[in-house]
Protein backbone atom coordinates (compact mmCIF):
# COMPACT_ATOMS: atom_id res chain seq x y z
CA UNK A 1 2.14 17.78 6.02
CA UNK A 2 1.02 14.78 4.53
CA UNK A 3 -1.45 12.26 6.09
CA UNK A 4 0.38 8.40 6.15
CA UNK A 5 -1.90 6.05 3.81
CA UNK A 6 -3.47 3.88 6.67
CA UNK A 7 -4.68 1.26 4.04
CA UNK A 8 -3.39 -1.35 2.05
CA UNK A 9 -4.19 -2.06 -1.08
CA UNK A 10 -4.13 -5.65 -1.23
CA UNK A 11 -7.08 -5.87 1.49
CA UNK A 12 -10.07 -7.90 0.44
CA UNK A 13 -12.49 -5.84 1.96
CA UNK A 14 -11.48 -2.82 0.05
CA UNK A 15 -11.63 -4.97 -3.21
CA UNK A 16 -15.05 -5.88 -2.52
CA UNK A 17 -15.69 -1.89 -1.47
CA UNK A 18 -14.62 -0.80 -4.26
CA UNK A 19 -16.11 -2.77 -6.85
CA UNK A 20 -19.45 -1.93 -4.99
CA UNK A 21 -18.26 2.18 -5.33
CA UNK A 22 -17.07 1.91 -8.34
CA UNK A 23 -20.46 0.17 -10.37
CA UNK A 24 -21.62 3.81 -9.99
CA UNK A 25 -21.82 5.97 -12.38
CA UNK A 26 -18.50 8.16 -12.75
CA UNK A 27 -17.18 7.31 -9.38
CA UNK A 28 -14.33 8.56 -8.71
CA UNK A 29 -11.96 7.08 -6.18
CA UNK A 30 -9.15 9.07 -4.45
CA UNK A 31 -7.19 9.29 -0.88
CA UNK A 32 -8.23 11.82 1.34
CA UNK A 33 -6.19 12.25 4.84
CA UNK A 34 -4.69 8.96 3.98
CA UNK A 35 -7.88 6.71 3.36
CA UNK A 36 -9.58 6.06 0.08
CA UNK A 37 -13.03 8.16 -0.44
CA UNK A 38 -15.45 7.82 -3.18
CA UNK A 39 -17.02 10.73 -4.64
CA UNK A 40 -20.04 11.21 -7.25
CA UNK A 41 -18.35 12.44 -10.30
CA UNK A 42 -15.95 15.39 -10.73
CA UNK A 43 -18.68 17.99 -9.64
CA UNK A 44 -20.32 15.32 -6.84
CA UNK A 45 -19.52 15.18 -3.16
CA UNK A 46 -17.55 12.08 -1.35
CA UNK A 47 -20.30 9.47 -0.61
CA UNK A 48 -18.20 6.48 0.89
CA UNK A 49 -15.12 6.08 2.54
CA UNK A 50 -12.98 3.09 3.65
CA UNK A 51 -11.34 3.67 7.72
CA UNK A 52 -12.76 5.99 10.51
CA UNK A 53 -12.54 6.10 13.95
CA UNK A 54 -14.54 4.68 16.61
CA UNK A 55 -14.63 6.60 20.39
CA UNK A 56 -14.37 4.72 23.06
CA UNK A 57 -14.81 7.19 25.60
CA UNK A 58 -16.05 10.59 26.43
CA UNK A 59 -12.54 12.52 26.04
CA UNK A 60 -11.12 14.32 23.58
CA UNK A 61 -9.48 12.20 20.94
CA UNK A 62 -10.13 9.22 22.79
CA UNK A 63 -10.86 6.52 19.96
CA UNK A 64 -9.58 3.11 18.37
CA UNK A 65 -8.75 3.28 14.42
CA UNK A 66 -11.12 0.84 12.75
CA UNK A 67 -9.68 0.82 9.27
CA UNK A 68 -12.27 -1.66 7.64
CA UNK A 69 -14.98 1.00 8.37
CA UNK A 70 -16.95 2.01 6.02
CA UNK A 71 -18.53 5.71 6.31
CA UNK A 72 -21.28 7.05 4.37
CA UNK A 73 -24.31 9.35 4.43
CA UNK A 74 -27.73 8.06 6.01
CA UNK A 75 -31.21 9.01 4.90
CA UNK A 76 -32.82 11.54 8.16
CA UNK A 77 -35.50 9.15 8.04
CA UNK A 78 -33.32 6.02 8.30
CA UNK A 79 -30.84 7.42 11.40
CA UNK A 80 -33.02 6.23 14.14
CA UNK A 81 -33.18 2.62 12.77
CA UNK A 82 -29.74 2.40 12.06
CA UNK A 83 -28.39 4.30 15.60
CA UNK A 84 -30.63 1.17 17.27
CA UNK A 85 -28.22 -0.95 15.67
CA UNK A 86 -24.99 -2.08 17.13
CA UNK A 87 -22.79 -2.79 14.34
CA UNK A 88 -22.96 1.05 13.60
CA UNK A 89 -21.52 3.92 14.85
CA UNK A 90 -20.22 7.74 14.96
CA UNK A 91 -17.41 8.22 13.23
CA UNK A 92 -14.58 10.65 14.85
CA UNK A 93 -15.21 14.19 13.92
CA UNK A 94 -18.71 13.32 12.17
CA UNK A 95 -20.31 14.84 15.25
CA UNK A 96 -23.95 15.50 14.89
CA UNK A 97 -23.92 14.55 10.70
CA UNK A 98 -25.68 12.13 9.37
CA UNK A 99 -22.57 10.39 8.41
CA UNK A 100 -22.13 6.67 10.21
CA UNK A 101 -19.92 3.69 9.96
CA UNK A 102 -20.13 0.07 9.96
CA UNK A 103 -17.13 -2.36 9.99
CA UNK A 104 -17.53 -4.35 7.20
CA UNK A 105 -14.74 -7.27 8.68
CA UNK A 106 -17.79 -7.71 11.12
CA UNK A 107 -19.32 -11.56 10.97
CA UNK A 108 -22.60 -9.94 10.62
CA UNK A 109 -22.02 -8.37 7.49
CA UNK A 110 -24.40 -8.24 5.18
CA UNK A 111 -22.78 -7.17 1.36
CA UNK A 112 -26.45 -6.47 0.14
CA UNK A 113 -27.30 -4.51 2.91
CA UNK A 114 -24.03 -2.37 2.42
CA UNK A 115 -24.63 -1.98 -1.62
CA UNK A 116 -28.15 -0.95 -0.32
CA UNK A 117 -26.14 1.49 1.85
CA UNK A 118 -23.84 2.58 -0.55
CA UNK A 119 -26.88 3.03 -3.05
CA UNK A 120 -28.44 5.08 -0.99
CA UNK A 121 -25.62 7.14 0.09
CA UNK A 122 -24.66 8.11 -3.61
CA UNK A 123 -28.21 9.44 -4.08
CA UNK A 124 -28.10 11.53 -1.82
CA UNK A 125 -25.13 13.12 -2.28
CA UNK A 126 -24.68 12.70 -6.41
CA UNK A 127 -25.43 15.23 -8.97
CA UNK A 128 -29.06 14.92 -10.06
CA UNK A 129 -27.67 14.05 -13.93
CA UNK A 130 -25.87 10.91 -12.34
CA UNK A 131 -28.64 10.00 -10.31
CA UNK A 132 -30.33 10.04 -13.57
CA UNK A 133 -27.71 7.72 -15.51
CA UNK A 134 -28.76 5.15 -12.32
CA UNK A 135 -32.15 5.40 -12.53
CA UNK A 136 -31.66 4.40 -16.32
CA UNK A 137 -30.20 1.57 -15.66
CA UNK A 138 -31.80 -2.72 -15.37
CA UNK A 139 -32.79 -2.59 -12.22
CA UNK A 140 -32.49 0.91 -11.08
CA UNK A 141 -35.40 3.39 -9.66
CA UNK A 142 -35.95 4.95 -12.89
């Protein structure tokens, strides 16, 4: 059975997601149990995606759909910093992962802080060749 699309493609926040995602190299963007992922090339693994949910209490399945979440892969190093912080959390089903989300219709948003995040993300979860292509790059590691 299907997943329903829980997103709409006329939100703003997306846009601005997805022109983030999609300034690195070979992107590819595609709807996974009904929410748009981003994944590092055809041979790359998903390193951003747009809705999650949020518990909000210790039983099973108890959680709130936040659908301007976005999820992504944190640096081992950078977990402890960014569990301290409140705008942050678990998604559903990430369980232990290093996987968290921030809602990005927060106030507190910072949109260079989450293309540092999204950055970051893709590196560690892009093919080294890609990694490459953004290292290359005006302005990049390289």
């Amino acid at each position: 059975m299907a997943h329903p699309i829980m997103f709409d493609e006329d939100d703003p926040v997306l846009a601005r997601l997805r022109a983030l995602c999609g300034a690195l190299p070979e992107t590819i963007e595609y709807v996974s149990h009904g929410r748009p992922v981003f994944k590092a090339g055809e041979k790359g693994r998903i390193f951003a995606g747009y809705g999650a949910g949020r518990r909000t209490g210790s039983g099973k399945g108890e959680h709130v759909r936040v659908d301007t979440a976005l999820t992504l892969r944190i640096e081992d190093a950078e977990l402890p910093a960014v569990d301290a912080d409140d705008r942050f959390f678990v998604p559903m089903y990430a369980g232990t992962s290093p996987w968290r989300a921030l809602d990005l219709a927060d106030p507190r948003t910072d949109w260079d802080e989450v293309a540092e995040l999204i950055d970051a993300s893709y590196r560690l979860l892009a093919p080294a060749r890609l990694v490459a292509v953004l290292d290359a790059r005006p302005g990049g590691d390289g």
